[in-house]
Protein backbone atom coordinates (compact mmCIF):
# COMPACT_ATOMS: atom_id res chain seq x y z
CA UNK A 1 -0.12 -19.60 -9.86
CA UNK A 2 -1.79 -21.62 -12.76
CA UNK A 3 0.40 -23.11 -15.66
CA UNK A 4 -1.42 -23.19 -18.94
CA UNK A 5 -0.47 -26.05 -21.65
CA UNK A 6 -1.29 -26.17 -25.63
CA UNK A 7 -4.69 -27.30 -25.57
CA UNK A 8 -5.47 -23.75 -23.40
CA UNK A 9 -4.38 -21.97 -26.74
CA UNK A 10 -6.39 -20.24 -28.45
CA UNK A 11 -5.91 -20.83 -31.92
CA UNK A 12 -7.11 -17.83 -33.89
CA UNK A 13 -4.71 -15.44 -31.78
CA UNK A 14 -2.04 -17.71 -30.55
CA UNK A 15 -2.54 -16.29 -27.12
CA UNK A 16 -3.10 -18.76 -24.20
CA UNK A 17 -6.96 -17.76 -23.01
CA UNK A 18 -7.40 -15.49 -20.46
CA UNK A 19 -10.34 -16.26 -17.69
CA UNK A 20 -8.63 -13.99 -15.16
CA UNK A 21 -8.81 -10.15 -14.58
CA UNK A 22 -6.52 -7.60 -16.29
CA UNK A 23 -2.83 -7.69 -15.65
CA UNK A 24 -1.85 -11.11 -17.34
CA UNK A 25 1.15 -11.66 -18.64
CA UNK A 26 2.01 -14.65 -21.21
CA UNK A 27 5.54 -15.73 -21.21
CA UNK A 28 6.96 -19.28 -22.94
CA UNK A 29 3.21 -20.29 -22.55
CA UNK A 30 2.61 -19.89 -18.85
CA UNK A 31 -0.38 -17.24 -17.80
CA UNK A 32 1.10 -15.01 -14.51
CA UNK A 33 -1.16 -13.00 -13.13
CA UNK A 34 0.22 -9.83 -11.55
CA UNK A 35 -2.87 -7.96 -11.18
CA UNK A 36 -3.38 -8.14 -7.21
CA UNK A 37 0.79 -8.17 -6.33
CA UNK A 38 2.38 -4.95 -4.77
CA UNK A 39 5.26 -3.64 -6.77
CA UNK A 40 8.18 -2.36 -4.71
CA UNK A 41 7.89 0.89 -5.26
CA UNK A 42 3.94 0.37 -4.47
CA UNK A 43 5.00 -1.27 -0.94
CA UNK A 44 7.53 1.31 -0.31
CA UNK A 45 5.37 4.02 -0.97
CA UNK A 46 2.89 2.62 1.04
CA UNK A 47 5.23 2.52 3.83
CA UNK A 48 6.63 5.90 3.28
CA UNK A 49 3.14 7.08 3.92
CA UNK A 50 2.40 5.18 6.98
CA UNK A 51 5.57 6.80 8.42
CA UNK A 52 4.45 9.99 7.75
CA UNK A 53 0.95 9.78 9.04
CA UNK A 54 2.34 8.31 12.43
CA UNK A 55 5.27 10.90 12.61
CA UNK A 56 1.76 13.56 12.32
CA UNK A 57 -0.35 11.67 14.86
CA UNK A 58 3.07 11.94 17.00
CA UNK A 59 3.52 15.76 16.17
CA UNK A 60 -0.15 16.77 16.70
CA UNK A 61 -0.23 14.30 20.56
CA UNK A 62 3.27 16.36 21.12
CA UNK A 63 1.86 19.58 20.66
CA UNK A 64 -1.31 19.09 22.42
CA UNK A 65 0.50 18.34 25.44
CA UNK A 66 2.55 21.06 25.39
CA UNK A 67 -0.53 23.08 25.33
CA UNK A 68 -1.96 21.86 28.00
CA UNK A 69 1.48 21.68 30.25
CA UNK A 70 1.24 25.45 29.86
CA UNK A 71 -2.44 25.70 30.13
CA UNK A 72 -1.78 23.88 33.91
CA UNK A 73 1.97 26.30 34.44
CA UNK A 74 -0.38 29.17 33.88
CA UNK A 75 -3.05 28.28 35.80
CA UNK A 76 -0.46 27.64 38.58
CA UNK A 77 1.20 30.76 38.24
CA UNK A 78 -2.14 32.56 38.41
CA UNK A 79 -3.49 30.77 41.49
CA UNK A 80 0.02 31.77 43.35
């Protein structure tokens, strides 16, 4: 995090210059730069969809084994 004194004012807007990318914030004249910082909603989200993707991968393995533990029951009741 970079702190930003008077002579980084610019004096035509009263804004402190910004060199970084979008998401700047100017408070009490320090620069923060939020831009590349998950939120907690973004992180939770991001979590909540991890979950579900594994709890799918999980599902789908499930259910293909199932299959083929029939696939092998029938193939034994056949063969007796």
């Amino acid at each position: 995090m970079n702190f930003y004194g008077p002579r980084d004012l610019n004096k035509t807007t009263g804004l402190i210059s910004t060199t970084g990318g979008e998401g700047d914030l100017v408070r009490f004249g320090r620069r923060v730069n939020f831009g590349n910082k998950l939120t907690n909603y973004d992180l939770l989200e991001d979590h909540l969809k991890d979950m579900r993707e594994h709890l799918i991968k999980k599902k789908q393995e499930r259910n293909s084994q199932l299959a083929q533990d029939r696939e092998f029951l029938n193939s034994v009741k056949k063969r007796d």
